[in-house]
N, C-alpha and C. Protein backbone atom coordinates (compact mmCIF):
# COMPACT_ATOMS: atom_id res chain seq x y z
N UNK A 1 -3.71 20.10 -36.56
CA UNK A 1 -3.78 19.23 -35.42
C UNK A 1 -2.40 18.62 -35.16
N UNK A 2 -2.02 18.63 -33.58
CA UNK A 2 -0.58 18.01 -33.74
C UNK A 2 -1.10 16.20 -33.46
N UNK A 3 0.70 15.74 -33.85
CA UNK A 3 0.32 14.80 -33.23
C UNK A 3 1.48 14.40 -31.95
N UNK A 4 0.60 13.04 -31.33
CA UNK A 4 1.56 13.48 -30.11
C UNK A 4 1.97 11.24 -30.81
N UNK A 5 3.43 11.83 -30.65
CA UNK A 5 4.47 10.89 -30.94
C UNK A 5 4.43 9.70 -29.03
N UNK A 6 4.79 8.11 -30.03
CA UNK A 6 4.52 7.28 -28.74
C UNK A 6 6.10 7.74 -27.80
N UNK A 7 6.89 8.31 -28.07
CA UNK A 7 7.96 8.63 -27.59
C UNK A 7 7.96 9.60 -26.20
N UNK A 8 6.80 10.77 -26.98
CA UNK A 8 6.63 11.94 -26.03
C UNK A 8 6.05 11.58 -24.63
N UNK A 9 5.53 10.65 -24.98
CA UNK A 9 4.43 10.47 -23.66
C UNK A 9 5.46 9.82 -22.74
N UNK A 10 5.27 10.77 -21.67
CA UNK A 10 6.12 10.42 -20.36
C UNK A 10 5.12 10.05 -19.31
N UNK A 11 5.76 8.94 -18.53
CA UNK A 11 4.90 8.19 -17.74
C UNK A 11 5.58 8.85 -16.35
N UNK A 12 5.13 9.62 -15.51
CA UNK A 12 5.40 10.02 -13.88
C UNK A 12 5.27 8.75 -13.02
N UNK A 13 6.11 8.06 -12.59
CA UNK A 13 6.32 7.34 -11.63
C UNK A 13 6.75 8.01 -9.96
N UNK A 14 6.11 7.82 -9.10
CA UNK A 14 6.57 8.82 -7.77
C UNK A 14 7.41 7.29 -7.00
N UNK A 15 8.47 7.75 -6.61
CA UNK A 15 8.70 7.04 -5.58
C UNK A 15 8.84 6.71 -4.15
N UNK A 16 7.95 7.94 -3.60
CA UNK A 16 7.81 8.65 -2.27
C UNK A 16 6.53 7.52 -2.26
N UNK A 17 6.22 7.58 -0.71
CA UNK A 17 5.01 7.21 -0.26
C UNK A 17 4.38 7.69 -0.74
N UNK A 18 2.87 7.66 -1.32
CA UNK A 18 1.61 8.39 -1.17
C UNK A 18 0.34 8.11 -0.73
N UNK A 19 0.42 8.35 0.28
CA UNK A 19 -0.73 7.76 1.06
C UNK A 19 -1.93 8.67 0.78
N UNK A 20 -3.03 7.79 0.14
CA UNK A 20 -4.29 7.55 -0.90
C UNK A 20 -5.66 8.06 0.32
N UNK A 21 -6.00 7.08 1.28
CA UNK A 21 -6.47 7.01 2.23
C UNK A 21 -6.39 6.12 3.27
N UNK A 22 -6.10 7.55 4.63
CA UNK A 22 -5.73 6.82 5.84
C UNK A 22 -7.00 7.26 7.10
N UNK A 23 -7.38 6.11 7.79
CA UNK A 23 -7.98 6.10 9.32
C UNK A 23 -7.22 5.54 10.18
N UNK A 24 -5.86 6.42 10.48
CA UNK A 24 -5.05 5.46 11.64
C UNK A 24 -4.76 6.83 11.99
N UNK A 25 -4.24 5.95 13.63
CA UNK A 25 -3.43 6.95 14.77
C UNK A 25 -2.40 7.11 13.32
N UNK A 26 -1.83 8.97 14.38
CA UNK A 26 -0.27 8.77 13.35
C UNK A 26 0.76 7.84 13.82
N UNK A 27 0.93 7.31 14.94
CA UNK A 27 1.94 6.69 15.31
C UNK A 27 1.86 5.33 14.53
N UNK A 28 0.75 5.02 14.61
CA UNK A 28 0.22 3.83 13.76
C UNK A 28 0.76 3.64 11.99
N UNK A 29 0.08 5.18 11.68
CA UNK A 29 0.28 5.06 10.18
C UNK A 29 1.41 5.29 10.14
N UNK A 30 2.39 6.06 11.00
CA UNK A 30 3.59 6.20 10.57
C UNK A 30 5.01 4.74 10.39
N UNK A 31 4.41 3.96 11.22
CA UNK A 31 4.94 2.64 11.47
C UNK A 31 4.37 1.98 10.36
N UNK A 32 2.91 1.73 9.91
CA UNK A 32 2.73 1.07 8.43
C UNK A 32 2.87 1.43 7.28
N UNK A 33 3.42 2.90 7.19
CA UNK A 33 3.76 3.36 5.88
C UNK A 33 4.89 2.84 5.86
N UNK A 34 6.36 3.06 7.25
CA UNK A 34 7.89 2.48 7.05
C UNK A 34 7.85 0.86 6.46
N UNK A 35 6.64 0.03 7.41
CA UNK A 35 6.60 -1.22 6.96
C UNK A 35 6.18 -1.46 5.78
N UNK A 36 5.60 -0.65 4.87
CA UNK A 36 5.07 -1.16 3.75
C UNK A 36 6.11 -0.77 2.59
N UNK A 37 6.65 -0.20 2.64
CA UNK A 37 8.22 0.77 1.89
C UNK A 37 8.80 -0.59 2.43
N UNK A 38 9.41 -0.64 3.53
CA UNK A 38 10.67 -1.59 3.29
C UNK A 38 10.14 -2.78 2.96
N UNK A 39 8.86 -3.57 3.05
CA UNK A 39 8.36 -4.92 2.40
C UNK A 39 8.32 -4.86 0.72
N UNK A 40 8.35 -3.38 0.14
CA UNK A 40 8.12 -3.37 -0.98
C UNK A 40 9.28 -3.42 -1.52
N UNK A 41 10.18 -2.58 -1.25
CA UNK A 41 12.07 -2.86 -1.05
C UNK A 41 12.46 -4.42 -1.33
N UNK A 42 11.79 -5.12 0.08
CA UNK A 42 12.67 -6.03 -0.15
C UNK A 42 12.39 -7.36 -0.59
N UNK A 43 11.04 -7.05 -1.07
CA UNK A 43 10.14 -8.20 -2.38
C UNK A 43 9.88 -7.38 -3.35
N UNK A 44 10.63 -7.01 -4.30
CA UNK A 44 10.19 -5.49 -5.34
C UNK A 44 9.22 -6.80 -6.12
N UNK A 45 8.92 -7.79 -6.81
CA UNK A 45 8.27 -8.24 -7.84
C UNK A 45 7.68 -9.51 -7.29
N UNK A 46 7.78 -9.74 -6.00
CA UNK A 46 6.70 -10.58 -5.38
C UNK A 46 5.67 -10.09 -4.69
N UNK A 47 4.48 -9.92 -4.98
CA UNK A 47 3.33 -9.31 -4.06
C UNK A 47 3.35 -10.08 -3.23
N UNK A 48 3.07 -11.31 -3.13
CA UNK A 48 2.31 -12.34 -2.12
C UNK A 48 3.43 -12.39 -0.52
N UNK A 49 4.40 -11.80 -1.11
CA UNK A 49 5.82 -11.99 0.16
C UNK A 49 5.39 -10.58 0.78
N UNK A 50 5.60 -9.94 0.03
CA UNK A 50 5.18 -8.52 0.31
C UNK A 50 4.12 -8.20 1.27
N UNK A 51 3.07 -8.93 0.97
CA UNK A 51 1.86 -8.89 2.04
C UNK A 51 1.38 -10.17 2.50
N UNK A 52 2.34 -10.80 2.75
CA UNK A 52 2.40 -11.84 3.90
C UNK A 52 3.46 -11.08 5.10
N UNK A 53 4.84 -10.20 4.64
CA UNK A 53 5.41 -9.94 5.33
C UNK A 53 4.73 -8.32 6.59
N UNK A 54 3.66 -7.96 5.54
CA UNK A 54 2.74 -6.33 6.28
C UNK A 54 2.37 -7.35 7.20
N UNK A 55 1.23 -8.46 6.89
CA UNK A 55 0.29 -8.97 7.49
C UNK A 55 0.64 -9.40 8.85
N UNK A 56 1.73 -10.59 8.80
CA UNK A 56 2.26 -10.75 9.50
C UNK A 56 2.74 -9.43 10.98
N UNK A 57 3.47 -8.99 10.32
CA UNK A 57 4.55 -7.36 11.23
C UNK A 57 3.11 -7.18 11.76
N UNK A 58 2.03 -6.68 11.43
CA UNK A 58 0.94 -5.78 11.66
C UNK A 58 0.49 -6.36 12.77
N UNK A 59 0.38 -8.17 12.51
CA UNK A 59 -0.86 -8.65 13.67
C UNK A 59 0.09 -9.04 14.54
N UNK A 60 1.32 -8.93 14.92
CA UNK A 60 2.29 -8.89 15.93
C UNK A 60 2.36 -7.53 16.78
N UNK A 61 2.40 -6.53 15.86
CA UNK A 61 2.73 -4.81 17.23
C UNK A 61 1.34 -4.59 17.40
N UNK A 62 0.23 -4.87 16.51
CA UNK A 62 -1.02 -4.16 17.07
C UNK A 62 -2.64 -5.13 16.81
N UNK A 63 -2.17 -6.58 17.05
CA UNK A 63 -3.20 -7.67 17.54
C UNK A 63 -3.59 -8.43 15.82
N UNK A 64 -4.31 -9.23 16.36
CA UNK A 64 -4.57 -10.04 14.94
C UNK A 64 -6.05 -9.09 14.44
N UNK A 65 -6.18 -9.87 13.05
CA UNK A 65 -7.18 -10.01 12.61
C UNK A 65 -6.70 -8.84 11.33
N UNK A 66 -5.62 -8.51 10.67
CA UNK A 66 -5.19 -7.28 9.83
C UNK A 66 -5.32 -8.24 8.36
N UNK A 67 -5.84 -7.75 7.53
CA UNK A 67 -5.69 -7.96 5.50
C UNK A 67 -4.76 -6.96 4.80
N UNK A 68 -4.46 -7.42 4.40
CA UNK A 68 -2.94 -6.96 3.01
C UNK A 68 -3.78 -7.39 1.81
N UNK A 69 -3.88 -6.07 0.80
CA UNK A 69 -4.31 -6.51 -0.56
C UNK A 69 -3.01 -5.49 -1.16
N UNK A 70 -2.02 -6.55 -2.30
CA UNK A 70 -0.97 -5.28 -2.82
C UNK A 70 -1.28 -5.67 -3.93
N UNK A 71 -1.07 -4.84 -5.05
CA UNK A 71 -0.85 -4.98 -6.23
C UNK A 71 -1.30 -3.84 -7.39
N UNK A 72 -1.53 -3.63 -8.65
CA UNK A 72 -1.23 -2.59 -9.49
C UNK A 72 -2.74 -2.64 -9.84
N UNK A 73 -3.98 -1.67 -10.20
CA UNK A 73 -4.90 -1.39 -10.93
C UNK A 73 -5.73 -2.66 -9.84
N UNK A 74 -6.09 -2.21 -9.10
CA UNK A 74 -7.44 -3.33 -8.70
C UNK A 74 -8.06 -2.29 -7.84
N UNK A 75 -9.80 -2.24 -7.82
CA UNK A 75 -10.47 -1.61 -6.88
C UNK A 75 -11.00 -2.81 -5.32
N UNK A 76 -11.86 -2.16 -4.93
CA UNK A 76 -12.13 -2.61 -3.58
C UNK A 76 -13.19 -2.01 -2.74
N UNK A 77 -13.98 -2.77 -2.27
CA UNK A 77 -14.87 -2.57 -1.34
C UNK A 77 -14.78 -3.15 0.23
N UNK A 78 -14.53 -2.55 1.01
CA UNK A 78 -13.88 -3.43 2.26
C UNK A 78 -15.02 -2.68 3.64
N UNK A 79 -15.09 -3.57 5.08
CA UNK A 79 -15.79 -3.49 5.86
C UNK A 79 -14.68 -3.51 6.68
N UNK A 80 -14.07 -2.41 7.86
CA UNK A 80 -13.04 -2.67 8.77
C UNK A 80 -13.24 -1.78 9.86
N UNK A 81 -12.71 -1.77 10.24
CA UNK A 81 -12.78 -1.44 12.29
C UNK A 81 -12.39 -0.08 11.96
N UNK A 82 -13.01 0.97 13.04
CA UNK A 82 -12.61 2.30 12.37
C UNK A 82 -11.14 2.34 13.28
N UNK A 83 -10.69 3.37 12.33
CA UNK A 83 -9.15 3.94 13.02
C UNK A 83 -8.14 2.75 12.28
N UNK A 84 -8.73 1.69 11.39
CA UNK A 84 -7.57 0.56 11.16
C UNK A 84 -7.26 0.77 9.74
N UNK A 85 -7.23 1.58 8.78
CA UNK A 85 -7.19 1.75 7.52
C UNK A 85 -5.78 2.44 7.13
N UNK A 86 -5.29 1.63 6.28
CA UNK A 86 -4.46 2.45 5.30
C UNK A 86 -4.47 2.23 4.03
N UNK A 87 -4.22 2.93 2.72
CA UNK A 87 -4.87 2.80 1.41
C UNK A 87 -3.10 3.49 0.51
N UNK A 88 -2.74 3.33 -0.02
CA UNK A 88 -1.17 3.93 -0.21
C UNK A 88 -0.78 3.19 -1.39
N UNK A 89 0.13 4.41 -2.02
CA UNK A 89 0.93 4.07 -3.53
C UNK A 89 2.22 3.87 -2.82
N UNK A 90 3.32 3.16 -3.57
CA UNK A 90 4.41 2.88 -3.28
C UNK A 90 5.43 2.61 -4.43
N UNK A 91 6.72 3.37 -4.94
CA UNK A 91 7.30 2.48 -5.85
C UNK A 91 6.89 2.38 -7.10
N UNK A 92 6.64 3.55 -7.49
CA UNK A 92 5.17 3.89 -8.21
C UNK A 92 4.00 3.63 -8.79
N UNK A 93 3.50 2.64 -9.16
CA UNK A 93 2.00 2.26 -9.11
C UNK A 93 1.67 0.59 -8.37
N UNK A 94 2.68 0.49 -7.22
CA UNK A 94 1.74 -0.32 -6.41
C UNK A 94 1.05 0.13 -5.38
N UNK A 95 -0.07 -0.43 -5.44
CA UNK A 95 -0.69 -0.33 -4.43
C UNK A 95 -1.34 -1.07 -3.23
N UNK A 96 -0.75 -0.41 -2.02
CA UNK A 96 -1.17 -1.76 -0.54
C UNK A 96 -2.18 -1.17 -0.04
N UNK A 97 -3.20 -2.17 0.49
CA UNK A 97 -4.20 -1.37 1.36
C UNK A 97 -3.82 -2.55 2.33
N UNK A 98 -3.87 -2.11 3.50
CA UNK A 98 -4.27 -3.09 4.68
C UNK A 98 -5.01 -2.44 5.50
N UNK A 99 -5.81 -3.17 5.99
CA UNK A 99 -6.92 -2.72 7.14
C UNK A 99 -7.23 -3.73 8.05
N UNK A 100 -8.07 -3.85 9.45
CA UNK A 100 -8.32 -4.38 10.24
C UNK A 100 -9.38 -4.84 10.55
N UNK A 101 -9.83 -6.05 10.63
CA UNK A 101 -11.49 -6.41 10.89
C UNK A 101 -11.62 -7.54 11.91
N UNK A 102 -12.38 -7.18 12.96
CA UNK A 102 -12.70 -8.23 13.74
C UNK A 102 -13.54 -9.32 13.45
């Protein structure tokens, strides 16, 4: 039997977008994936800035009523407007969902 040394184990971090699950126009998702990359950029270890700054951007180009949940290992059950969803890794294991609910 081998063994596997704590050394070997390599952890894959992606630093590309990966968008998890999306219900948006593309023009849409393509504008909240850029916004959620550069909020993550430019709060790397503050969540709460991070998705005050989506929340904010979001209910300015495309109306109020948008939620920001960021952060590492948390699940979720959410109720939102169809077509308003995005679900996405970033930076490698954060994760933003924002979606839209009237």
């Amino acid at each position: 039997m081998t063994e596997i040394k704590k050394d070997d184990v390599v952890k894959k971090l992606h630093t590309y977008p990966l968008c998890r699950e999306c219900d948006m126009t593309d023009e849409m998702e393509q504008e909240a994936i850029k916004l959620c990359v550069t909020a993550a950029e430019k709060y790397a270890d503050n969540y709460e800035s991070i998705s005050r700054m989506i929340r904010e951007t979001m209910d300015k180009k495309f109306g109020a009523s948008w939620h920001t949940v960021v952060g590492e290992g948390y699940g979720f059950e959410i109720t939102y407007q169809l077509n308003h969803l995005l679900y996405m890794f970033c930076a490698g294991n954060l994760a933003i969902c924002i979606w839209k609910s009237a």
